[in-house]
N, C-alpha and C. Protein backbone atom coordinates (compact mmCIF):
# COMPACT_ATOMS: atom_id res chain seq x y z
N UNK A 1 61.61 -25.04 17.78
CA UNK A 1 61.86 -24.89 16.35
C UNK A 1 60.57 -24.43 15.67
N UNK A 2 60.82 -23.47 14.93
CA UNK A 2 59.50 -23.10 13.91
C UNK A 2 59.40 -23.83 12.80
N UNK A 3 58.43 -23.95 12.63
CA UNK A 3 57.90 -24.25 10.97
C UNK A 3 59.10 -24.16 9.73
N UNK A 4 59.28 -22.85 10.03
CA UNK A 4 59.51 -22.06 8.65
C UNK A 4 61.08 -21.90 8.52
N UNK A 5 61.58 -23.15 9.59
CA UNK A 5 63.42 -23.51 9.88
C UNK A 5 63.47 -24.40 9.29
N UNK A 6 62.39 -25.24 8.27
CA UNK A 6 62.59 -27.17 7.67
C UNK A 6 62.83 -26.67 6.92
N UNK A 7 63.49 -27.76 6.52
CA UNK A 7 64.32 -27.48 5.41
C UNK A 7 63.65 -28.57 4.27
N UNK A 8 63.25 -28.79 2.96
CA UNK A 8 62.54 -29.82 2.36
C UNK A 8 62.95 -30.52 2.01
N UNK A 9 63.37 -31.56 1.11
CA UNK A 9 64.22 -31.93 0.26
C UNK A 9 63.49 -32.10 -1.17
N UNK A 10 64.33 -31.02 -1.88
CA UNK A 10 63.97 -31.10 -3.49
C UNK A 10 63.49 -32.68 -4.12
N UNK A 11 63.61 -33.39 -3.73
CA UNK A 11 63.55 -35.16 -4.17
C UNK A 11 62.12 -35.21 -4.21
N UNK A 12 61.47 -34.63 -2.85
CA UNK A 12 60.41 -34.90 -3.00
C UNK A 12 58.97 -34.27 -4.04
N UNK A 13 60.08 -33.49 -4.76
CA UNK A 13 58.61 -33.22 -5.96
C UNK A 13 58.73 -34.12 -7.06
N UNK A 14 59.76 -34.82 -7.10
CA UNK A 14 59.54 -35.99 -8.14
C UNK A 14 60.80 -35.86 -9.19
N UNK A 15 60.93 -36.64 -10.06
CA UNK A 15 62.10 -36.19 -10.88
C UNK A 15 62.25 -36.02 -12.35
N UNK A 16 60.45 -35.37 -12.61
CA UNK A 16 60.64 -34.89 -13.71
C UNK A 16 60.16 -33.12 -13.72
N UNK A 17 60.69 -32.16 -14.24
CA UNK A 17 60.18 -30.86 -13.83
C UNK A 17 60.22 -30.72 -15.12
N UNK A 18 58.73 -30.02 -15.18
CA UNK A 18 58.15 -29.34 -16.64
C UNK A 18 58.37 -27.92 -16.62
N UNK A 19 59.08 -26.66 -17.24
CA UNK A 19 58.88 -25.40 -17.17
C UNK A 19 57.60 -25.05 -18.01
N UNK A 20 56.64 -24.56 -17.48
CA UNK A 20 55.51 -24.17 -18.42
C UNK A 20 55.44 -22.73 -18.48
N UNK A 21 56.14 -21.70 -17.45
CA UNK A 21 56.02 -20.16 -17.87
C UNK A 21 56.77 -19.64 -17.01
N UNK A 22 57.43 -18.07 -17.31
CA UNK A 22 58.53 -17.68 -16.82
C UNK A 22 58.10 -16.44 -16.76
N UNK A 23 57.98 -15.66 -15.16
CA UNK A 23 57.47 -14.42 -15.55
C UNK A 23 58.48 -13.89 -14.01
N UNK A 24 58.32 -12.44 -14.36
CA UNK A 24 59.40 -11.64 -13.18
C UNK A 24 58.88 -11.63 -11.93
N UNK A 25 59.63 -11.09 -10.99
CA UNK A 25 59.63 -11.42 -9.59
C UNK A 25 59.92 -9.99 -8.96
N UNK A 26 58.99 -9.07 -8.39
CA UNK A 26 59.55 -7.80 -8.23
C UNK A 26 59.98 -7.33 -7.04
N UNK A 27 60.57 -6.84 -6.98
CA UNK A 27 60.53 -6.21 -5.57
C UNK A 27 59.55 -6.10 -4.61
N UNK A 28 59.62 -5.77 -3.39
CA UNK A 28 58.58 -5.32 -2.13
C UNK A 28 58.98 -4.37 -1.67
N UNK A 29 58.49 -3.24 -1.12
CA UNK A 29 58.43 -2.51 -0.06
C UNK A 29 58.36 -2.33 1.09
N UNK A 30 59.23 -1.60 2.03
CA UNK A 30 58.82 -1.80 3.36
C UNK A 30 57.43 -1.84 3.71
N UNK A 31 56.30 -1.56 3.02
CA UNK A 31 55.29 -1.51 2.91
C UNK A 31 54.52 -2.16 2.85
N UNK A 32 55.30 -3.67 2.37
CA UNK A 32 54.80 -4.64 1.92
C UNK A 32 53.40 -4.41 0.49
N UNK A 33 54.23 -3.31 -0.18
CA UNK A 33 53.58 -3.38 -1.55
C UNK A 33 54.97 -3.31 -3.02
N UNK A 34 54.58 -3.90 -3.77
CA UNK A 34 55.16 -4.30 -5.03
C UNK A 34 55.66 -3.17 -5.52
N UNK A 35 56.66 -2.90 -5.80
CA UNK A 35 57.51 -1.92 -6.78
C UNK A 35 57.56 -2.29 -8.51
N UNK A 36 57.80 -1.73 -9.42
CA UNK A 36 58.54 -2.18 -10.44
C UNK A 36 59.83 -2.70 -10.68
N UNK A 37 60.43 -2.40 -9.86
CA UNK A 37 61.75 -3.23 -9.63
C UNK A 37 62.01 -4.71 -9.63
N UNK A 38 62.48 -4.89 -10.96
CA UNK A 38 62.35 -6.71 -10.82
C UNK A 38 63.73 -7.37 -10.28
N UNK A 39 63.43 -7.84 -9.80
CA UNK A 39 64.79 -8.81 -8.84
C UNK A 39 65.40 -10.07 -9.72
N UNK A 40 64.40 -10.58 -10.23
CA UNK A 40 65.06 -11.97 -10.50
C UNK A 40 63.40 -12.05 -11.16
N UNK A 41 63.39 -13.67 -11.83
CA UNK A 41 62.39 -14.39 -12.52
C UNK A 41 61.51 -15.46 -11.54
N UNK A 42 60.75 -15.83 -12.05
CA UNK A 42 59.49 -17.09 -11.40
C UNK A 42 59.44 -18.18 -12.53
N UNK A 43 60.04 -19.01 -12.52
CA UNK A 43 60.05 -20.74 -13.53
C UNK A 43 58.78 -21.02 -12.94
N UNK A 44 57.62 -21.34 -13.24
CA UNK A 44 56.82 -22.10 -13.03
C UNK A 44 56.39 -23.54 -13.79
N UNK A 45 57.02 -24.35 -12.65
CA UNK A 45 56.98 -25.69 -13.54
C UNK A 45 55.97 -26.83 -12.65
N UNK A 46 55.20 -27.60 -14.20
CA UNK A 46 54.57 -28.45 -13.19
C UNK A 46 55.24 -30.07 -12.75
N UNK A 47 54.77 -31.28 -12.45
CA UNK A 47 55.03 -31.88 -11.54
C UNK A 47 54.05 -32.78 -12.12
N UNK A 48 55.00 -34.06 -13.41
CA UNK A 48 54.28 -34.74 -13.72
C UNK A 48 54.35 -36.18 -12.80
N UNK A 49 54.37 -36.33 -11.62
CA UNK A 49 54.86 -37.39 -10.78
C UNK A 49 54.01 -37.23 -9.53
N UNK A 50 53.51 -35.79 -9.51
CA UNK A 50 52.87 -35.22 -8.18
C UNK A 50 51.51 -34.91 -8.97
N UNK A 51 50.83 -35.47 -10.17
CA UNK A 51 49.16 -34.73 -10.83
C UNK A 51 49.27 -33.56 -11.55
N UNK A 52 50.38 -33.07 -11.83
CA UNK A 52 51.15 -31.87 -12.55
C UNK A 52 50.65 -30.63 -11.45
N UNK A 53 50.56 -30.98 -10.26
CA UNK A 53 50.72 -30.03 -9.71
C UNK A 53 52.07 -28.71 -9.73
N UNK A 54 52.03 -27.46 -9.49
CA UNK A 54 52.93 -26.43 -9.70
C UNK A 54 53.86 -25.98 -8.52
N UNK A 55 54.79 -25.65 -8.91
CA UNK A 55 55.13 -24.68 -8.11
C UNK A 55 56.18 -23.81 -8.71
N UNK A 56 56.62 -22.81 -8.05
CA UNK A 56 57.37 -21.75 -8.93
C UNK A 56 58.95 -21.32 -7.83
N UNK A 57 59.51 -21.02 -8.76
CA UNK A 57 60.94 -21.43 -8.49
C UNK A 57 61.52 -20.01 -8.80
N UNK A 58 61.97 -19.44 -7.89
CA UNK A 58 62.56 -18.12 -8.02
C UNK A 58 64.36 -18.23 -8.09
N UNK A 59 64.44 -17.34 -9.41
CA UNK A 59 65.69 -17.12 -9.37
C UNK A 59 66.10 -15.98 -9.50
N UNK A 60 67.17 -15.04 -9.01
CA UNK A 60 67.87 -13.79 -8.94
C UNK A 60 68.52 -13.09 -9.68
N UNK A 61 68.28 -12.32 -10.55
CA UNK A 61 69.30 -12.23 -11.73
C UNK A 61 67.78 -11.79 -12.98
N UNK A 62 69.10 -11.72 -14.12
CA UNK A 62 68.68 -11.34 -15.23
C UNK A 62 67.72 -13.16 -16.17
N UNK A 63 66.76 -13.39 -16.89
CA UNK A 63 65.96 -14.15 -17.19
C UNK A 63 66.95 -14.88 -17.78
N UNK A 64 66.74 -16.43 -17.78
CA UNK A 64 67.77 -17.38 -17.81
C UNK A 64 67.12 -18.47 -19.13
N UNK A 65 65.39 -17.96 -19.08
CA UNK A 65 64.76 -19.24 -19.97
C UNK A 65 63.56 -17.78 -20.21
N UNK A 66 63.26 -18.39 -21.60
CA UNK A 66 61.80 -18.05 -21.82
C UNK A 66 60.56 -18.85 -21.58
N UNK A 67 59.49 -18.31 -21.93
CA UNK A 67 58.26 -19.11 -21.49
C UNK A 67 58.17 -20.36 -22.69
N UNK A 68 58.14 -21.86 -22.32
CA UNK A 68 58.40 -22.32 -23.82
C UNK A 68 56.99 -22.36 -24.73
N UNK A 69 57.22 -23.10 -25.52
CA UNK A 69 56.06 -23.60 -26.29
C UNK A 69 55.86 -24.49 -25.87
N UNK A 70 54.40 -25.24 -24.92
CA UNK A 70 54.16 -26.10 -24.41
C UNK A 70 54.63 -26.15 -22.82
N UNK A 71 55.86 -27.03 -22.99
CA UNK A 71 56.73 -27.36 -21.84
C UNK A 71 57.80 -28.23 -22.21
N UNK A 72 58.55 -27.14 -21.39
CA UNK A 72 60.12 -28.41 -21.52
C UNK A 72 60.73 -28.56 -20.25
N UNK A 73 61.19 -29.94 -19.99
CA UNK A 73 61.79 -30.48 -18.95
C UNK A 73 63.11 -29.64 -18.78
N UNK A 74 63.38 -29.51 -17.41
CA UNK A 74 64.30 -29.05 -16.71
C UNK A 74 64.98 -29.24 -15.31
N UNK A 75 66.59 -28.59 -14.99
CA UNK A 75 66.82 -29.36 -13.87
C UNK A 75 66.97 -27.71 -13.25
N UNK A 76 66.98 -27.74 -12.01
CA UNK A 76 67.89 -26.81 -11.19
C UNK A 76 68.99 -26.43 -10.59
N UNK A 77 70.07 -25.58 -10.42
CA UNK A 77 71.10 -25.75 -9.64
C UNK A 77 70.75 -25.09 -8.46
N UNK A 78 71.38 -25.88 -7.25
CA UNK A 78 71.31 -25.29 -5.74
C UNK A 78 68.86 -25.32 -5.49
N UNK A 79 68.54 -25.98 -5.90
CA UNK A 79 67.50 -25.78 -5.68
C UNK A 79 66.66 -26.51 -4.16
N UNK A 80 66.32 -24.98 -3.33
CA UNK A 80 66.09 -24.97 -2.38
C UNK A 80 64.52 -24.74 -2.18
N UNK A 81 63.81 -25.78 -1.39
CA UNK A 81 62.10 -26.00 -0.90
C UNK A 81 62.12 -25.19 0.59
N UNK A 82 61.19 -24.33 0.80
CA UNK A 82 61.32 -24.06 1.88
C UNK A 82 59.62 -23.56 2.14
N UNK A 83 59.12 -23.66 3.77
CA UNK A 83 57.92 -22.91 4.26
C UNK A 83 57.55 -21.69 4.73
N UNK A 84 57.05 -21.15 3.95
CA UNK A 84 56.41 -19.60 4.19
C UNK A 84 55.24 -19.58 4.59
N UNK A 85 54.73 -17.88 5.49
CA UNK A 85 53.31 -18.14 6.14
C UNK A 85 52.28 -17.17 4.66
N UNK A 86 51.61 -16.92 4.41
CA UNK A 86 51.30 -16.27 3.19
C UNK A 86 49.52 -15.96 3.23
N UNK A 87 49.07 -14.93 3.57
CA UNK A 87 47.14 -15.44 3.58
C UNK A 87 46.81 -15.89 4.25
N UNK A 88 47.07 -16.50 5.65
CA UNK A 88 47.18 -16.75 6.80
C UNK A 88 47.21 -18.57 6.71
N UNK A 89 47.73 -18.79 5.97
CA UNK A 89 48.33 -19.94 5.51
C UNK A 89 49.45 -20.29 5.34
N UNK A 90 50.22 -21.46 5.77
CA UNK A 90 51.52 -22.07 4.86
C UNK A 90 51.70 -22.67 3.60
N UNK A 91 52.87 -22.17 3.24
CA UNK A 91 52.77 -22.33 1.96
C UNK A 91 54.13 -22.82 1.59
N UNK A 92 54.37 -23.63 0.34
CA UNK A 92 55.81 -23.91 -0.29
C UNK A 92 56.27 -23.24 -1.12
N UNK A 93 57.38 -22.53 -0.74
CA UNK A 93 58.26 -21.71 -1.66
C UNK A 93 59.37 -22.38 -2.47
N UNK A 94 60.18 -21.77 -3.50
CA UNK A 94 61.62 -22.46 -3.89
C UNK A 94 62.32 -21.20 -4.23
N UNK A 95 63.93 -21.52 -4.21
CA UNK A 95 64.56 -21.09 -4.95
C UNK A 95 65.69 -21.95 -5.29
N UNK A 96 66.50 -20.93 -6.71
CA UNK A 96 67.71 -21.65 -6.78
C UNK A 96 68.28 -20.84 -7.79
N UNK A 97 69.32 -21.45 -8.39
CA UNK A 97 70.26 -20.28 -8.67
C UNK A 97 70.94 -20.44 -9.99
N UNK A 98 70.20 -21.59 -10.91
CA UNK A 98 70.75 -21.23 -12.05
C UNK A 98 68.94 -22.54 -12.59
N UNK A 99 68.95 -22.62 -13.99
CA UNK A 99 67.93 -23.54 -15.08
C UNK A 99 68.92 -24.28 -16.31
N UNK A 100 68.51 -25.70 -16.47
CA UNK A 100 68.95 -26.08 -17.51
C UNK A 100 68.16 -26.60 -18.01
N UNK A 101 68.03 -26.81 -19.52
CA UNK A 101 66.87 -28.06 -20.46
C UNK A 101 67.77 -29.14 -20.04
N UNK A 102 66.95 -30.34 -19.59
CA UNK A 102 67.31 -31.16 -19.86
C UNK A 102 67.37 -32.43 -21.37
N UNK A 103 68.66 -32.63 -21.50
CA UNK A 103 68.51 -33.06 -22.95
C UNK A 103 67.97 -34.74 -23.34
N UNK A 104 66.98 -35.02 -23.27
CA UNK A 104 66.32 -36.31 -23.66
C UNK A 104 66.93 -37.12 -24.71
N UNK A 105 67.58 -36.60 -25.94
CA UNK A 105 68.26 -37.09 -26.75
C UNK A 105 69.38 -38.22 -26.54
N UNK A 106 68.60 -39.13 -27.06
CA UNK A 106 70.83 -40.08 -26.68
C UNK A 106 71.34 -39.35 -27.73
């Protein structure tokens, strides 16, 4: 089994997710260089449970959230952790397939 077959479980980044910025996600080239072609968005949210550490969360499609003011809590649908090799390093990736605010309000 490789590395890069685990599967993570989302639980473990904690269970509060901050969106702090939302920027596009572009294409690649067989070339392995960047096109203008944007695919989908990057949620980058931090991780007040983990030292607000980050990570960024790719989704497919047309932009679902803007960048907020500050940060606002959020959940994911279908949100998937997975290991990539990257810089001659491993690294943690995500995706998933839809963003919601979560509403704090009773």
């Amino acid at each position: 089994m490789k590395i890069t077959d685990l599967i993570i479980d989302p639980k473990s980044l904690g269970n509060k997710l901050w969106l702090v910025e939302v920027t596009p996600a572009y294409e690649y080239g067989k070339d392995g260089r960047r096109t203008d072609t944007i695919t989908g968005y990057r949620y980058s949210v931090a991780l007040p449970e983990k030292g607000l550490d980050k990570i960024s969360v790719r989704i497919d499609g047309k932009p679902l959230m803007e960048t907020p003011d500050g940060y606002a809590e959020v959940r994911f649908d279908n949100l998937e952790l997975f290991v990539y090799w990257s810089r001659g390093d491993y690294a943690i990736g995500a995706k998933a397939t839809g963003i919601h605010l979560v509403n704090t309000k009773a």
